[in-house]
Each structure stands twice: as C-alpha cells, then as structure tokens.
N, C-alpha and C. Protein backbone atom coordinates (compact mmCIF):
# COMPACT_ATOMS: atom_id res chain seq x y z
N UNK A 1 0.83 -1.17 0.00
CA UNK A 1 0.00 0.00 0.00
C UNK A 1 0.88 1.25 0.00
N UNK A 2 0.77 2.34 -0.94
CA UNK A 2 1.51 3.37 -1.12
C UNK A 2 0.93 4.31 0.14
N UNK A 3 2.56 5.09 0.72
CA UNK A 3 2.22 5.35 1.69
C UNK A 3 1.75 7.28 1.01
N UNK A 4 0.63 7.97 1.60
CA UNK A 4 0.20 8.98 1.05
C UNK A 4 1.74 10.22 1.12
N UNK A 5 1.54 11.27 0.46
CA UNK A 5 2.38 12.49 0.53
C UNK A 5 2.35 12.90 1.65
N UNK A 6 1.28 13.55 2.17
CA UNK A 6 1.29 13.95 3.89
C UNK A 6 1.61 12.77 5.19
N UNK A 7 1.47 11.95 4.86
CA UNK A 7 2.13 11.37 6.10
C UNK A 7 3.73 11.15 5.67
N UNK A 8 4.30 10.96 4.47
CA UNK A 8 5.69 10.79 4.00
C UNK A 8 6.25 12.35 4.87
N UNK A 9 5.71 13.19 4.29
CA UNK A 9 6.22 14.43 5.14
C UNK A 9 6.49 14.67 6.25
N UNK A 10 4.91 14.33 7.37
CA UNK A 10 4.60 14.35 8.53
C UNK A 10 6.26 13.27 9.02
N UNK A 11 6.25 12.32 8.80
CA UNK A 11 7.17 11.78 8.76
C UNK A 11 8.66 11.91 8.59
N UNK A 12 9.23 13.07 8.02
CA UNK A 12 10.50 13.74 7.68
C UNK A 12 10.82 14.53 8.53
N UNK A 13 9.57 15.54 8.47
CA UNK A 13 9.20 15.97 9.94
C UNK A 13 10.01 16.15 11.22
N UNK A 14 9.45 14.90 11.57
CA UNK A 14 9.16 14.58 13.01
C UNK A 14 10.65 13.82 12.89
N UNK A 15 11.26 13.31 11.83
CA UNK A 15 12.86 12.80 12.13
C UNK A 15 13.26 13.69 11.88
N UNK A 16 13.67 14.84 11.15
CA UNK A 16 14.49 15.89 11.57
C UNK A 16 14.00 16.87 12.88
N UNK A 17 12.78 16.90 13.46
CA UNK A 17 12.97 17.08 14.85
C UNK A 17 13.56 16.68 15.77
N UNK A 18 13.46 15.28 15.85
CA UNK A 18 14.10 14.60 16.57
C UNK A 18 15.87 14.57 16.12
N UNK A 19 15.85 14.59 15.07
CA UNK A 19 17.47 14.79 15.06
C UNK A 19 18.16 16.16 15.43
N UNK A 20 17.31 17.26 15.40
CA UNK A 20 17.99 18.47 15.85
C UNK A 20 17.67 18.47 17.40
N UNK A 21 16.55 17.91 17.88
CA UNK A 21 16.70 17.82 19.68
C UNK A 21 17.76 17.15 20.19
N UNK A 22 18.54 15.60 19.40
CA UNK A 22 19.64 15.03 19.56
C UNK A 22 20.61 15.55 19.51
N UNK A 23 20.71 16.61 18.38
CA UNK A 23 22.16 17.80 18.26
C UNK A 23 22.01 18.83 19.80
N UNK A 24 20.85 19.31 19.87
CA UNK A 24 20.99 20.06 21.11
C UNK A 24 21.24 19.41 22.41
N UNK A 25 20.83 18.21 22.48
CA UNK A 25 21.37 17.45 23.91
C UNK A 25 22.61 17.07 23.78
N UNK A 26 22.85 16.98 22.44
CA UNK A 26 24.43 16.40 22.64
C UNK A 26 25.62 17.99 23.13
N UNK A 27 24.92 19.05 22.52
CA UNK A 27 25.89 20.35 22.47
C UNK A 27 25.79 20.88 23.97
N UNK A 28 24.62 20.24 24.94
CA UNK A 28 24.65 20.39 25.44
C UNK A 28 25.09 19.50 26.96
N UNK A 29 25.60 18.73 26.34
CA UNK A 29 26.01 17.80 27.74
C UNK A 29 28.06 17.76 27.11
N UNK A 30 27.90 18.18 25.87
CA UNK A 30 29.60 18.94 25.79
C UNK A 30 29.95 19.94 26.30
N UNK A 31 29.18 21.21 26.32
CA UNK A 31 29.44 22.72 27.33
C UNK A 31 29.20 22.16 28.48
N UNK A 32 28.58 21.16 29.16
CA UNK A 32 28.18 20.69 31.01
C UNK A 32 29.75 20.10 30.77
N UNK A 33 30.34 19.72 30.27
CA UNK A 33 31.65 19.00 30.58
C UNK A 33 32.92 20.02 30.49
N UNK A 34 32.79 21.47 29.41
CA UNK A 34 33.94 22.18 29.18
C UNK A 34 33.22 22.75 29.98
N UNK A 35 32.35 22.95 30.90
CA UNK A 35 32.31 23.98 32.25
C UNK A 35 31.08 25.48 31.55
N UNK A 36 30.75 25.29 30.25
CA UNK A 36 30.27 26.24 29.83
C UNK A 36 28.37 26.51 30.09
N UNK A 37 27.93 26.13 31.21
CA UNK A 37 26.48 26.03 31.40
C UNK A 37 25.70 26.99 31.46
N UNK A 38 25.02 27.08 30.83
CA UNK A 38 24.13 28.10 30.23
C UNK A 38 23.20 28.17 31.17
N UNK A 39 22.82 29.53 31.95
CA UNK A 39 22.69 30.14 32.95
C UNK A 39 21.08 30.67 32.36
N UNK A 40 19.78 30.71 33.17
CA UNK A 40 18.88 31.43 33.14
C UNK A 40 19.06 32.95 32.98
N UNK A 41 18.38 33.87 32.22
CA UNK A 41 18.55 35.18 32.42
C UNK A 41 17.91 35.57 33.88
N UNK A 42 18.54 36.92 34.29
CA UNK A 42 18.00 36.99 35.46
C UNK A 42 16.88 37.76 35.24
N UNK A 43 15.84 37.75 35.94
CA UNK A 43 14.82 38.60 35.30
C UNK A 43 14.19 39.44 36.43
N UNK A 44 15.23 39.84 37.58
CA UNK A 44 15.51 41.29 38.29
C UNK A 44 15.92 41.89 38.14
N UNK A 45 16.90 42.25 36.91
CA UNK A 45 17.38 43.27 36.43
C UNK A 45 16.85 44.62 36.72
N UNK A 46 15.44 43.99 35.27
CA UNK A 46 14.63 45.02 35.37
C UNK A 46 13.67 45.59 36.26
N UNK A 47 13.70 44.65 37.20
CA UNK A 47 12.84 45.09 38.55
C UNK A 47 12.96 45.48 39.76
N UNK A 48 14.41 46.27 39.15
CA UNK A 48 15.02 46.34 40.30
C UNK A 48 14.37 47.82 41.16
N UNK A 49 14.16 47.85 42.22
CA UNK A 49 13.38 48.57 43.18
C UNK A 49 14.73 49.54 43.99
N UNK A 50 15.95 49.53 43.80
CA UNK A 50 16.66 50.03 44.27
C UNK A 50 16.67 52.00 43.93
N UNK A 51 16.21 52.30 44.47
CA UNK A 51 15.83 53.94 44.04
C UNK A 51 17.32 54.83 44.55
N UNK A 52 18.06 54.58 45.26
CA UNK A 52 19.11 55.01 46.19
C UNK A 52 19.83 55.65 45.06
N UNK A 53 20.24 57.12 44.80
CA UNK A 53 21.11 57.68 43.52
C UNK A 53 22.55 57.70 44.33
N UNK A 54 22.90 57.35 45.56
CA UNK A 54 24.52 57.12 46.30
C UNK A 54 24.94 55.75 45.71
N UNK A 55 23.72 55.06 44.64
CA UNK A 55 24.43 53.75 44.24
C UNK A 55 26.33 53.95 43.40
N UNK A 56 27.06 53.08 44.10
CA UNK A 56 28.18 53.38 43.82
C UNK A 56 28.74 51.91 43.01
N UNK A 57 28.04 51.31 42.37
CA UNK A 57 27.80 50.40 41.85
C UNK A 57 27.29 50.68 40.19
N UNK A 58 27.51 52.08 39.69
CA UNK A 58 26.53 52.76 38.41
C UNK A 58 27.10 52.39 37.36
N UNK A 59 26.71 52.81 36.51
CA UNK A 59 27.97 52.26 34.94
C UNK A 59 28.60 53.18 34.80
N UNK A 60 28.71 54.36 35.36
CA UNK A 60 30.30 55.30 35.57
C UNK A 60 31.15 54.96 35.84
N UNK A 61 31.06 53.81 36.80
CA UNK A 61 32.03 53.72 38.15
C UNK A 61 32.31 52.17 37.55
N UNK A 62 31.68 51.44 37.18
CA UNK A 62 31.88 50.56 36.64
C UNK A 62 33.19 49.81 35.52
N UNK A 63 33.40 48.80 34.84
CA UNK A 63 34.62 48.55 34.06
C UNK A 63 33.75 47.72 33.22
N UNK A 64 32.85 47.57 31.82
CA UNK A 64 32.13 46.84 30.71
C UNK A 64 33.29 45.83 30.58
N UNK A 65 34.29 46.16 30.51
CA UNK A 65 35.22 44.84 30.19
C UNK A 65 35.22 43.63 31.03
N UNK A 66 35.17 44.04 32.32
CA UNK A 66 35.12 43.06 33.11
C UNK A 66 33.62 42.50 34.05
N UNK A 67 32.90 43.14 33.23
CA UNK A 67 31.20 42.79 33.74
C UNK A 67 31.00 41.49 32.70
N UNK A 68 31.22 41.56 31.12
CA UNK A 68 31.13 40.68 30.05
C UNK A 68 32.34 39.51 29.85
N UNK A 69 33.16 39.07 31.27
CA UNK A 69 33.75 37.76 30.97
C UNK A 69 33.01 36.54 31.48
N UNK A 70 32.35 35.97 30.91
CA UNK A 70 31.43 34.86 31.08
C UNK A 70 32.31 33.69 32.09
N UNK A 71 33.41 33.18 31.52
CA UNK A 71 34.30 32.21 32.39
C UNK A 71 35.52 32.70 32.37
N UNK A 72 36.02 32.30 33.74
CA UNK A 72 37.56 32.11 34.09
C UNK A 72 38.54 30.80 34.30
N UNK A 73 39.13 30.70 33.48
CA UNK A 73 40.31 29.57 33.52
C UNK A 73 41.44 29.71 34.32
N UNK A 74 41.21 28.13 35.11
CA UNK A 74 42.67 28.37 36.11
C UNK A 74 43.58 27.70 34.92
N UNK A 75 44.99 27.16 35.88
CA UNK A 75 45.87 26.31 34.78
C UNK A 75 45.65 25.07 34.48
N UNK A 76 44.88 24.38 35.03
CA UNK A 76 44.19 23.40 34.75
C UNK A 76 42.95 23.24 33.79
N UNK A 77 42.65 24.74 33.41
CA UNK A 77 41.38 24.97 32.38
C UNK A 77 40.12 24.46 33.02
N UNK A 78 40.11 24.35 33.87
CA UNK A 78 39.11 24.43 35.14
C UNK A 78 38.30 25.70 35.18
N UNK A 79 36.88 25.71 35.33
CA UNK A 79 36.48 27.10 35.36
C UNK A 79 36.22 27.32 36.71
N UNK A 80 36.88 28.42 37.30
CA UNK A 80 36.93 29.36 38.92
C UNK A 80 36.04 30.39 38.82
N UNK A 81 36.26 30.90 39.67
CA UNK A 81 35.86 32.48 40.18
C UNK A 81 36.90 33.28 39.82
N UNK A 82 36.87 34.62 39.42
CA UNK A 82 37.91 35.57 39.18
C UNK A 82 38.61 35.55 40.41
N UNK A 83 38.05 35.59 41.81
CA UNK A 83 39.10 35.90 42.83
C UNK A 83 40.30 34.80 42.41
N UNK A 84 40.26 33.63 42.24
CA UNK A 84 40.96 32.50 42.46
C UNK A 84 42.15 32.78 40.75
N UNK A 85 41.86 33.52 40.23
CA UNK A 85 43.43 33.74 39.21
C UNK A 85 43.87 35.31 39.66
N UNK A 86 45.42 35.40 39.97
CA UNK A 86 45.55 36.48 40.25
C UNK A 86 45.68 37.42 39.70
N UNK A 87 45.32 38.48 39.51
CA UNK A 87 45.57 39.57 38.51
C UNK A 87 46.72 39.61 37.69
N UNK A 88 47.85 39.54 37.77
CA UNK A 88 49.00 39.47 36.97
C UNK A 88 48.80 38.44 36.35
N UNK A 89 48.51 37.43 36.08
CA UNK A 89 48.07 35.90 35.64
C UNK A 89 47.02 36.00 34.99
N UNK A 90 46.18 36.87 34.43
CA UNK A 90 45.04 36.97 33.59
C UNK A 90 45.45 37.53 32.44
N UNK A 91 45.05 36.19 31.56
CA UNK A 91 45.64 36.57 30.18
C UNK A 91 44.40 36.15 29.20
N UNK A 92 44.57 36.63 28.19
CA UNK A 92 43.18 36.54 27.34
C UNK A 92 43.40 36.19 25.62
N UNK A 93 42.83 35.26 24.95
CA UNK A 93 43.01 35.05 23.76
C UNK A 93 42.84 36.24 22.44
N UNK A 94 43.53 36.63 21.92
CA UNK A 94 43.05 38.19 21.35
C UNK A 94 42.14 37.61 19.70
N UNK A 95 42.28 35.93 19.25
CA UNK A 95 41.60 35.81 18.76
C UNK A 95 40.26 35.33 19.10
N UNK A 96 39.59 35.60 20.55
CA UNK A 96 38.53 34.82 20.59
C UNK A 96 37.73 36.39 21.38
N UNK A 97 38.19 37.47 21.17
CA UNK A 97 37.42 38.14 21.17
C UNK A 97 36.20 38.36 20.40
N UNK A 98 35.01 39.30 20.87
CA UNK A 98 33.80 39.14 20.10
C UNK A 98 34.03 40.38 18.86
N UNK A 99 33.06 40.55 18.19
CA UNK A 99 32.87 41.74 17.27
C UNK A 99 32.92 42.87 17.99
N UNK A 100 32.54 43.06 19.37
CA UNK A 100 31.79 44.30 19.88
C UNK A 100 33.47 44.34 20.91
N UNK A 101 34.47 44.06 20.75
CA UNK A 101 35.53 43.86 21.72
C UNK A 101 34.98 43.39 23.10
N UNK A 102 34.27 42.41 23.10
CA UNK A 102 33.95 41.89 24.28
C UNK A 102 34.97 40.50 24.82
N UNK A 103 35.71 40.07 25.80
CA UNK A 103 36.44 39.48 26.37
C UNK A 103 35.11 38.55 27.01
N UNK A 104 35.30 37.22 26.49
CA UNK A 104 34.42 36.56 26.99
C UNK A 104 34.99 35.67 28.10
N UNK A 105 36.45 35.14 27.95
CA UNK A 105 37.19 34.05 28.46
C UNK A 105 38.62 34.44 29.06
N UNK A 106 38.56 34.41 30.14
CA UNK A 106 39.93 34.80 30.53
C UNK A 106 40.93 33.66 31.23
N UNK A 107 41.86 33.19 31.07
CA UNK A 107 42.72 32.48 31.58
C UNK A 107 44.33 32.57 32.55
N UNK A 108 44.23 31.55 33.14
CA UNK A 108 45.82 32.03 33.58
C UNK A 108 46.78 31.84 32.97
N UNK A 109 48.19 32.35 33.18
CA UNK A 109 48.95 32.83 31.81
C UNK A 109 49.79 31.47 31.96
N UNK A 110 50.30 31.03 33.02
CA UNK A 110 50.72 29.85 32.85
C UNK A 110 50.57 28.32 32.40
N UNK A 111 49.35 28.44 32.46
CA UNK A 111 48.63 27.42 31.78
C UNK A 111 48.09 27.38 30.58
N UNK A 112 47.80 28.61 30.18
CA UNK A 112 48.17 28.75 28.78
C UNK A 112 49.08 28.67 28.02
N UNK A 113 50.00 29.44 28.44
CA UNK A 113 51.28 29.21 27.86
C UNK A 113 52.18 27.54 27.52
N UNK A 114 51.83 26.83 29.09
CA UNK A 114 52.28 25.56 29.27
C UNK A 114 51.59 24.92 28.03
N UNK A 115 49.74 25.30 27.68
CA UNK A 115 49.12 24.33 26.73
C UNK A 115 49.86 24.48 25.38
N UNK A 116 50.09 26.07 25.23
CA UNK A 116 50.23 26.13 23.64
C UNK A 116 52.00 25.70 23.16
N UNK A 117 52.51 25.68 24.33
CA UNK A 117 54.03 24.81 24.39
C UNK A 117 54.07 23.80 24.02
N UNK A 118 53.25 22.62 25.03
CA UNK A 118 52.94 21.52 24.72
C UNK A 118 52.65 21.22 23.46
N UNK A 119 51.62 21.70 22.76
CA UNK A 119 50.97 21.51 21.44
C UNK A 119 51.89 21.26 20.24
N UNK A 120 52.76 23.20 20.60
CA UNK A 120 53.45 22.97 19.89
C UNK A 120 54.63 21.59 19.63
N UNK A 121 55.01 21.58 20.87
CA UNK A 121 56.16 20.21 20.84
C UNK A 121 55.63 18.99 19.91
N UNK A 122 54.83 18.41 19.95
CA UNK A 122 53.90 17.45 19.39
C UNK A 122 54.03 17.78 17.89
N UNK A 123 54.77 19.38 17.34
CA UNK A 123 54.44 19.49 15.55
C UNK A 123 52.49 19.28 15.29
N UNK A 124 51.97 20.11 16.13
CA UNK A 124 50.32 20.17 15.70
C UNK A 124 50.66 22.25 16.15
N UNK A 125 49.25 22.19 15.49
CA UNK A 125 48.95 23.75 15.74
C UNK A 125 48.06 24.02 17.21
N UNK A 126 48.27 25.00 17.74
CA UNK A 126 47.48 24.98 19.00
C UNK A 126 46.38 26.11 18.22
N UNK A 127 45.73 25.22 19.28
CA UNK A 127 44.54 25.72 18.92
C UNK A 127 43.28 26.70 20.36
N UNK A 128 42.56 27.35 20.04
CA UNK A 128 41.73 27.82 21.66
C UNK A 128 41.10 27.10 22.02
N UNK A 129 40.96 27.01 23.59
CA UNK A 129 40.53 25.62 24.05
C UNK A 129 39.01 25.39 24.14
N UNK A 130 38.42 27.31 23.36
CA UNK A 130 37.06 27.32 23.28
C UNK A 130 36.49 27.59 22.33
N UNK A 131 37.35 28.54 21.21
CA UNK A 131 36.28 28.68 19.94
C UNK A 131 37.20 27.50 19.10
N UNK A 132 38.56 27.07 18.97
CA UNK A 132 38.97 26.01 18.51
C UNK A 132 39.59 26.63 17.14
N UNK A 133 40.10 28.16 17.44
CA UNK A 133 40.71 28.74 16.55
C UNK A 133 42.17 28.65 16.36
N UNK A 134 42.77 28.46 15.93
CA UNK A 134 44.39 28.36 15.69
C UNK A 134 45.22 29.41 16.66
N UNK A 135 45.71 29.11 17.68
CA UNK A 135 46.49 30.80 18.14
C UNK A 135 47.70 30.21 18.20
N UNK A 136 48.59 31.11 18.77
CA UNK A 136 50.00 31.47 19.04
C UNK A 136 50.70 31.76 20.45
N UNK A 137 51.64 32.07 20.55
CA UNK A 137 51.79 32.59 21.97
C UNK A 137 51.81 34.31 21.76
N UNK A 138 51.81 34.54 19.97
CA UNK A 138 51.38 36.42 19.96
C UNK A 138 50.01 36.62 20.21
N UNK A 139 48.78 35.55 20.46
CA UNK A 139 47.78 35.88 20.72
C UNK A 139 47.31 36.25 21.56
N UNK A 140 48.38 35.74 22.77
CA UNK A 140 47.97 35.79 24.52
C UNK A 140 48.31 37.55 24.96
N UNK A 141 47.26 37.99 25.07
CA UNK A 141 47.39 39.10 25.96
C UNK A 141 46.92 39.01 27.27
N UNK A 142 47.48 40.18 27.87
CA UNK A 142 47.64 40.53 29.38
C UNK A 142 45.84 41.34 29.30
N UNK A 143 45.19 40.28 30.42
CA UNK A 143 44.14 41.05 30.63
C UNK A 143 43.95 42.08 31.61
N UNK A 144 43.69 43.18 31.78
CA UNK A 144 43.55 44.33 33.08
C UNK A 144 42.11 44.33 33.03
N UNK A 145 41.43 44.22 34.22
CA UNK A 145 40.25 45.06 34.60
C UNK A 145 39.84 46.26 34.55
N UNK A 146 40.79 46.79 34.92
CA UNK A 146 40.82 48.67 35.31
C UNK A 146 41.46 48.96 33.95
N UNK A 147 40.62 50.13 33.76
CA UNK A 147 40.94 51.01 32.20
C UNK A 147 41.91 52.08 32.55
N UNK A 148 42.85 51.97 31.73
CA UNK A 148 43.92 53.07 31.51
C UNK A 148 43.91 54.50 30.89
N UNK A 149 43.80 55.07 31.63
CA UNK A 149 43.59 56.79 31.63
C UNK A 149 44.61 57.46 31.12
C-alpha cells in the first residue's frame, strides 16, 4: 500500500525534529563538561526597586570589560571564580574576542602558555581551548580590569 504524501512528510518531519533535539542534547552535555552552562537570564534586572542615587555600583564607576567575561580559567582549564586567578596571571586570547571587543574568556597565563608549548612540541597547531581557533603565543594578551587613563 503506497504510503500517502502527507504522512511521508509528517514523517520527515518529526525525524528531523528529533534529530535536531539530539544535536541540542548532545551540544549540550559537551558545554556541562567544558564547564560552559548556560545560565537562566536573570529577570531582576529590570525590577530592580533600588531607588538610592549614592548607588556606587553605576555604569560610571563601573569597568564593561570586566562585567562581560562569562568564564575564568585556572591552569588546569578548570572554570573558577575571578578571585581565584591572580591579577598578573590573567591573560586573554586576542583571537577569541567578540565583534563588539567583548572578552568573553579569561585564563591564567601559565597554563596557557604551558598548553600552547605543549601543542606545539607534538608538531600540531594549537589551537583555543574554546572557539577552537588556531592561536599562538602572539595571541595571549595581558588582561587588566581597570581602564587606563
């Protein structure tokens, strides 16, 4: 019995649904393992009830560079807290910046350095350990928080 046009479809369907829900569980139990977990928006932002104009917390006073680093890498490529790499030790990939110069990923310099050593020894190209772009050791810059006047 020939099977009709609309259910052949209905049918294509529903397997490429299911195959793009399989791509998303899989992309997503790879970022739960590189530490990259995708966080609810907060949705007090906008509700925020704080009326106080002594807020010393404003976007004057503030640093955009260092509000927009999503993760921090120790030398183990472990993701920390900023307290836990020390300021002199924050170094940043200059090819995995965004369009908008946003610093998404910051790392410590020794463990970077140690990875892209390693790599190199082996005769392979190193590569970033997050967008999976080719770098160098001219890529590694020194990250600062505080903006230079």
């Amino acid at each position: 019995m020939p099977i009709s046009r609309a259910d052949r479809e209905r049918r294509i369907r529903t397997q490429n649904e299911t195959e793009a829900r399989q791509r998303r569980e899989r992309m997503q139990q790879l970022n739960r393992r590189r530490g990259l977990v995708s966080r609810p928006p907060n949705t007090n932002l906008s509700n925020n009830s704080n009326s106080n104009s002594n807020n010393k917390n404003g976007a004057s006073n503030s640093n955009n560079r260092n509000k927009n680093v999503a993760t921090w890498y120790n030398k183990e490529f472990t993701p920390v807290a900023k307290k836990n790499i020390k300021p002199k030790k924050r170094v940043y990939i200059s090819t995995n910046v965004g369009n908008n110069g946003k610093i998404k990923t910051v790392f410590n310099k020794r463990g970077l350095k140690t990875f892209v050593r390693k790599v190199r020894d082996n005769f392979r190209k190193a590569m970033s350990p997050v967008t999976r772009k080719t770098i160098s050791g001219r890529n590694i810059k020194p990250y600062t928080s505080k903006k230079k006047n």
